[in-house]
C-alpha atoms as a PDB file:
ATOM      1  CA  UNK A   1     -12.189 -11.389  -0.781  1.00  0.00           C
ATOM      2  CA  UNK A   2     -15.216  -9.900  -2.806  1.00  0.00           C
ATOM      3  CA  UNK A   3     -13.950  -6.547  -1.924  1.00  0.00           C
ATOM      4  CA  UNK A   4     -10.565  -7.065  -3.052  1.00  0.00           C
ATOM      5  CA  UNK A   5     -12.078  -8.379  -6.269  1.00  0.00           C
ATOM      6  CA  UNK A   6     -14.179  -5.533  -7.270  1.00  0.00           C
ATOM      7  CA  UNK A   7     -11.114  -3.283  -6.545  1.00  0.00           C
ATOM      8  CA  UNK A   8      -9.485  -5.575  -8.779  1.00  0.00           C
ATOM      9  CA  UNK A   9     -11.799  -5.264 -11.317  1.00  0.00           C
ATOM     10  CA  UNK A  10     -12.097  -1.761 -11.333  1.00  0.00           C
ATOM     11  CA  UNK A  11      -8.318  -1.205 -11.478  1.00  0.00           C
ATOM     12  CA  UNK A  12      -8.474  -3.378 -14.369  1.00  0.00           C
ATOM     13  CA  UNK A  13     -11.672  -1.793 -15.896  1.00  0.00           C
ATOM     14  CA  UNK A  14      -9.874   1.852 -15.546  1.00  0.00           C
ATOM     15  CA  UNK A  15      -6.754   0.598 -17.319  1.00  0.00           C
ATOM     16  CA  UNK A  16      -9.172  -1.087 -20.035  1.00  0.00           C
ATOM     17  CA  UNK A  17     -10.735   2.250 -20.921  1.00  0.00           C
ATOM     18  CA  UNK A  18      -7.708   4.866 -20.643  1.00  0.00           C
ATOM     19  CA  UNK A  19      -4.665   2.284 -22.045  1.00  0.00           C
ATOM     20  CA  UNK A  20      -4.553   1.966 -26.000  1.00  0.00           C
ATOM     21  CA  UNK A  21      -2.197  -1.178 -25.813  1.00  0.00           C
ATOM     22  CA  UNK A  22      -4.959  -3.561 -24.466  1.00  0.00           C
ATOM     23  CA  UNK A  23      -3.070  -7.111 -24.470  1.00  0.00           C
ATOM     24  CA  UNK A  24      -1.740  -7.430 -21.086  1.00  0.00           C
ATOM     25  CA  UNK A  25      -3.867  -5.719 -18.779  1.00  0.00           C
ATOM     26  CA  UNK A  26      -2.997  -7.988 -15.541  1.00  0.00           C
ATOM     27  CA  UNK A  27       0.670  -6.259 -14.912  1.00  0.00           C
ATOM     28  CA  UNK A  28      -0.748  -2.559 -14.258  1.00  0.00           C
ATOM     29  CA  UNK A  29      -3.662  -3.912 -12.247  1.00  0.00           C
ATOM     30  CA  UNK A  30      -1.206  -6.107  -9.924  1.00  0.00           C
ATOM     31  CA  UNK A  31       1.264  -3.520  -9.124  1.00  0.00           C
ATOM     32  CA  UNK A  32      -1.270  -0.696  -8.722  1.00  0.00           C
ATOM     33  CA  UNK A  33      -3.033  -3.322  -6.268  1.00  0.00           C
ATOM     34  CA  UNK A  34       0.084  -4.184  -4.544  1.00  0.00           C
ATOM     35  CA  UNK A  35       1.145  -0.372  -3.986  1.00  0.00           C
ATOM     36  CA  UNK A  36      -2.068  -0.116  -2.233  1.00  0.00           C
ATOM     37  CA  UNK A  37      -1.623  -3.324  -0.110  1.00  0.00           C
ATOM     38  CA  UNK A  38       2.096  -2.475   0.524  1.00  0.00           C
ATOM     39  CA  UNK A  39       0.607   1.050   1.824  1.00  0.00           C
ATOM     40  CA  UNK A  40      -1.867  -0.570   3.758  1.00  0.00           C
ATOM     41  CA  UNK A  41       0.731  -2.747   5.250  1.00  0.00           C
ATOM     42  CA  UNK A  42       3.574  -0.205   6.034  1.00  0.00           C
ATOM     43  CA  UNK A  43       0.876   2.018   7.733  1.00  0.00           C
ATOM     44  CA  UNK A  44       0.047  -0.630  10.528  1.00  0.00           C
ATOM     45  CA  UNK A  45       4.248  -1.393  10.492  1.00  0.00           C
ATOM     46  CA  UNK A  46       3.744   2.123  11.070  1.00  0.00           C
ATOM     47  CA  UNK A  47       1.835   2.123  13.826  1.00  0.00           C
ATOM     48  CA  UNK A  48       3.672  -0.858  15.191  1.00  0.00           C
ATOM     49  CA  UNK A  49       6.743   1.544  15.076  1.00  0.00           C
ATOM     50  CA  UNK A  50       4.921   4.477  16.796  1.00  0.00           C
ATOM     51  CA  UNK A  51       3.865   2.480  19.560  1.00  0.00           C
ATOM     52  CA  UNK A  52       7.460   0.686  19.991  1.00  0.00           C
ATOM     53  CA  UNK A  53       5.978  -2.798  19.199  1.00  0.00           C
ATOM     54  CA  UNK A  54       8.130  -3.882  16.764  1.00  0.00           C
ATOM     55  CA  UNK A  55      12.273  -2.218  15.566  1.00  0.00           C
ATOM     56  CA  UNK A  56      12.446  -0.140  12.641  1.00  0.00           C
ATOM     57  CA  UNK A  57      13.419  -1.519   9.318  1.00  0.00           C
ATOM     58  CA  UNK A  58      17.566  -0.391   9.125  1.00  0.00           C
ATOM     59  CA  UNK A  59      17.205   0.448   5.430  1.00  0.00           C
ATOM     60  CA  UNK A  60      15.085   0.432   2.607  1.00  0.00           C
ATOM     61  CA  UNK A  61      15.764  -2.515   0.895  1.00  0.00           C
ATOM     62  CA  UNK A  62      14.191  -4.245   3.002  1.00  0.00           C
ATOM     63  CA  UNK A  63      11.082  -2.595   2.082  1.00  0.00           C
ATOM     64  CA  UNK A  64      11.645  -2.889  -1.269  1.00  0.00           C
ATOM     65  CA  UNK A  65      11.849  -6.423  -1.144  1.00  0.00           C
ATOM     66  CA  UNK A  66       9.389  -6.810   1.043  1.00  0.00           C
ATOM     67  CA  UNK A  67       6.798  -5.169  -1.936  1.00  0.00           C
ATOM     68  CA  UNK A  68       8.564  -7.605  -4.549  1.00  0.00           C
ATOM     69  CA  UNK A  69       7.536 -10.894  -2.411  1.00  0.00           C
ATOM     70  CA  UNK A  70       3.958  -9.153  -2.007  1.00  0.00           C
ATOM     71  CA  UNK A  71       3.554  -8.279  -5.610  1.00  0.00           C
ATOM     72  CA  UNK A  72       4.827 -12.350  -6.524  1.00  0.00           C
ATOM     73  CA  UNK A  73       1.878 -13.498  -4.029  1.00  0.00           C
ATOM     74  CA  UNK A  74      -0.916 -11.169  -5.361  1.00  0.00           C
ATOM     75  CA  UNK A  75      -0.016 -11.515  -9.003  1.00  0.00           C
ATOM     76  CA  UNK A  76       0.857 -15.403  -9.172  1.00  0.00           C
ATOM     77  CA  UNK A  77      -1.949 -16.599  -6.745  1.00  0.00           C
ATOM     78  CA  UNK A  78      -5.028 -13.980  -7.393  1.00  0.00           C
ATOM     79  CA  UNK A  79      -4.510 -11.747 -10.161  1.00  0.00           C
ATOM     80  CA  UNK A  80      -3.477 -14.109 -13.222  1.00  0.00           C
ATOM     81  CA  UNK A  81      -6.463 -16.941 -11.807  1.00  0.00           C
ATOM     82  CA  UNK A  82      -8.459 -13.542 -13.550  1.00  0.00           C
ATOM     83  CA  UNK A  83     -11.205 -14.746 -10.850  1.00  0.00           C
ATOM     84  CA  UNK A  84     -12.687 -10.884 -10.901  1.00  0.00           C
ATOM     85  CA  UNK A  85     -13.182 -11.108 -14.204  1.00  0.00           C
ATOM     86  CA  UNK A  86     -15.440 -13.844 -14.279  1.00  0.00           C
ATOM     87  CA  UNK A  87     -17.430 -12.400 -11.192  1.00  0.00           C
ATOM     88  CA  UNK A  88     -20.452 -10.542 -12.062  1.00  0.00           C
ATOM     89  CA  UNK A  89     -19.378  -6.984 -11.816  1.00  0.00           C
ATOM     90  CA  UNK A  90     -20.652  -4.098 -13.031  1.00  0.00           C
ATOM     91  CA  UNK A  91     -19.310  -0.661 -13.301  1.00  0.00           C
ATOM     92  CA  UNK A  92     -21.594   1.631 -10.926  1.00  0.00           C
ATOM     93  CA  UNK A  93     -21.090   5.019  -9.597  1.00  0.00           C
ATOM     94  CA  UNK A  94     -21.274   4.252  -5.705  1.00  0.00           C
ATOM     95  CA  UNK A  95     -18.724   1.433  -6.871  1.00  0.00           C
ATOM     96  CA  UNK A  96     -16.262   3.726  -7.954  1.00  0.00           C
ATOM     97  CA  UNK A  97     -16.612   6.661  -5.292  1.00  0.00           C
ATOM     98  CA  UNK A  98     -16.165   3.162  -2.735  1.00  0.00           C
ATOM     99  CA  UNK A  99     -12.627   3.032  -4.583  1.00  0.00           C
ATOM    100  CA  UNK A 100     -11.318   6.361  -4.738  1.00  0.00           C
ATOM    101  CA  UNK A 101     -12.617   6.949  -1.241  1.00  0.00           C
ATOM    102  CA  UNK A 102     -10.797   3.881   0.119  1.00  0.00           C
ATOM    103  CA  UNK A 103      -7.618   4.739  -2.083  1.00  0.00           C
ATOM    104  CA  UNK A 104      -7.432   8.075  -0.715  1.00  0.00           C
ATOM    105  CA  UNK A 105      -8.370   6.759   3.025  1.00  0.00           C
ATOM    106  CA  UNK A 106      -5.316   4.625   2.551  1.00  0.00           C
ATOM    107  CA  UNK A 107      -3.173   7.325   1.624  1.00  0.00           C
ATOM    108  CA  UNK A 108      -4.193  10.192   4.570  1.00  0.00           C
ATOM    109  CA  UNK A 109      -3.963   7.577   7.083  1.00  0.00           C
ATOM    110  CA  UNK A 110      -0.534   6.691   5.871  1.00  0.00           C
ATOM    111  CA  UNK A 111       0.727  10.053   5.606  1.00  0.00           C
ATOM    112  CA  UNK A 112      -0.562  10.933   9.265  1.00  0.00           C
ATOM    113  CA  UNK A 113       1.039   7.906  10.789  1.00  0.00           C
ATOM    114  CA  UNK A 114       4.235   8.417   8.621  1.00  0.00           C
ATOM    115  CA  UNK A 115       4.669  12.733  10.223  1.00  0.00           C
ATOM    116  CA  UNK A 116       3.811  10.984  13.583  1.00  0.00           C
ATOM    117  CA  UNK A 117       6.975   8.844  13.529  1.00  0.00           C
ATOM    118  CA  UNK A 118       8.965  11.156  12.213  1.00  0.00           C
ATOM    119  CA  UNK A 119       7.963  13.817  14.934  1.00  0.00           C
ATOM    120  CA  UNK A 120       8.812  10.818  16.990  1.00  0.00           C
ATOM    121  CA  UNK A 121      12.357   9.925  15.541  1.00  0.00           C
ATOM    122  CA  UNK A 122      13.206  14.129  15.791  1.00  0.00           C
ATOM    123  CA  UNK A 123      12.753  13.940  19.489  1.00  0.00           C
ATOM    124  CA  UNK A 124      14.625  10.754  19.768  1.00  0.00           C
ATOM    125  CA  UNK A 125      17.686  12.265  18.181  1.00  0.00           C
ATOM    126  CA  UNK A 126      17.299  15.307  19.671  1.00  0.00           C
ATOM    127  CA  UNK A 127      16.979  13.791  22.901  1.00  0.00           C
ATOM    128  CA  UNK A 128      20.454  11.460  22.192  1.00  0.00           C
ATOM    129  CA  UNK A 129      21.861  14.634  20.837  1.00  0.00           C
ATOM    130  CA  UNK A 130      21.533  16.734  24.336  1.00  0.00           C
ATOM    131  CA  UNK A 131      22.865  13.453  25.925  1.00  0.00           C
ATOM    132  CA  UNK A 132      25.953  13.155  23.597  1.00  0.00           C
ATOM    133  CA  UNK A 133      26.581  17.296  24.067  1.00  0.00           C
ATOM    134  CA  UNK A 134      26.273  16.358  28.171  1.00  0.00           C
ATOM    135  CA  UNK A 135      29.076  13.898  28.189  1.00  0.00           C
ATOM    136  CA  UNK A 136      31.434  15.996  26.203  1.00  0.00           C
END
């Protein structure tokens, strides 16, 4: 939980230095901390999916609303509690290359698993394709 604070913090930090409008600083910190957890999350669904664990999602609402129920937990049980602010933190170099290495971890390991289900899903239908062509 430490670590999720000090990304927390640094979110907020970031948007504390670059955003002129400084009153509500919570909102941009939660949803650019639930984009990352939702990423996080879809890319083991992901790899559920690749390894025919678990069905695929039918559509993308359910994705969407998936992020929305996330977003309600992380905002209304960590993120307005401002715990990381009252933690000791300081803002540190080897702090801040930890977060934009994880961030952009998160992101490559996403997109890999994301172009190996869809290699996966091409063969599938063009496998069902060649079976459909067969029958006619």
């Amino acid at each position: 939980m430490r670590a999720y604070e000090y990304f927390l913090f640094r979110i907020y930090m970031f948007y504390k230095n670059k955003m002129k409008d400084k009153r509500n600083l919570l909102l941009p910190t939660s949803f650019v901390s639930t984009t990352i957890i939702c990423i996080n999350l879809m890319t083991i669904y992901f790899y559920f999916i690749y390894k025919d664990l678990v069905p695929a999602v039918p559509n993308k609402y359910f994705i969407v609303g998936f992020m929305i129920i996330i977003w309600l937990i992380n905002y209304y049980s960590i993120i307005i509690k401002e715990n990381f602010l009252k933690r000791n933190f300081h803002i540190d170099v080897k702090g801040g290359i930890a977060v934009i290495g994880y961030i952009i971890m998160t992101f490559f390991i996403f997109i890999v698993l994301a172009n190996y289900n869809r290699e996966k899903i091409f063969k599938y239908r063009e496998i069902n394709k060649i079976k459909l062509e067969s029958h006619q």
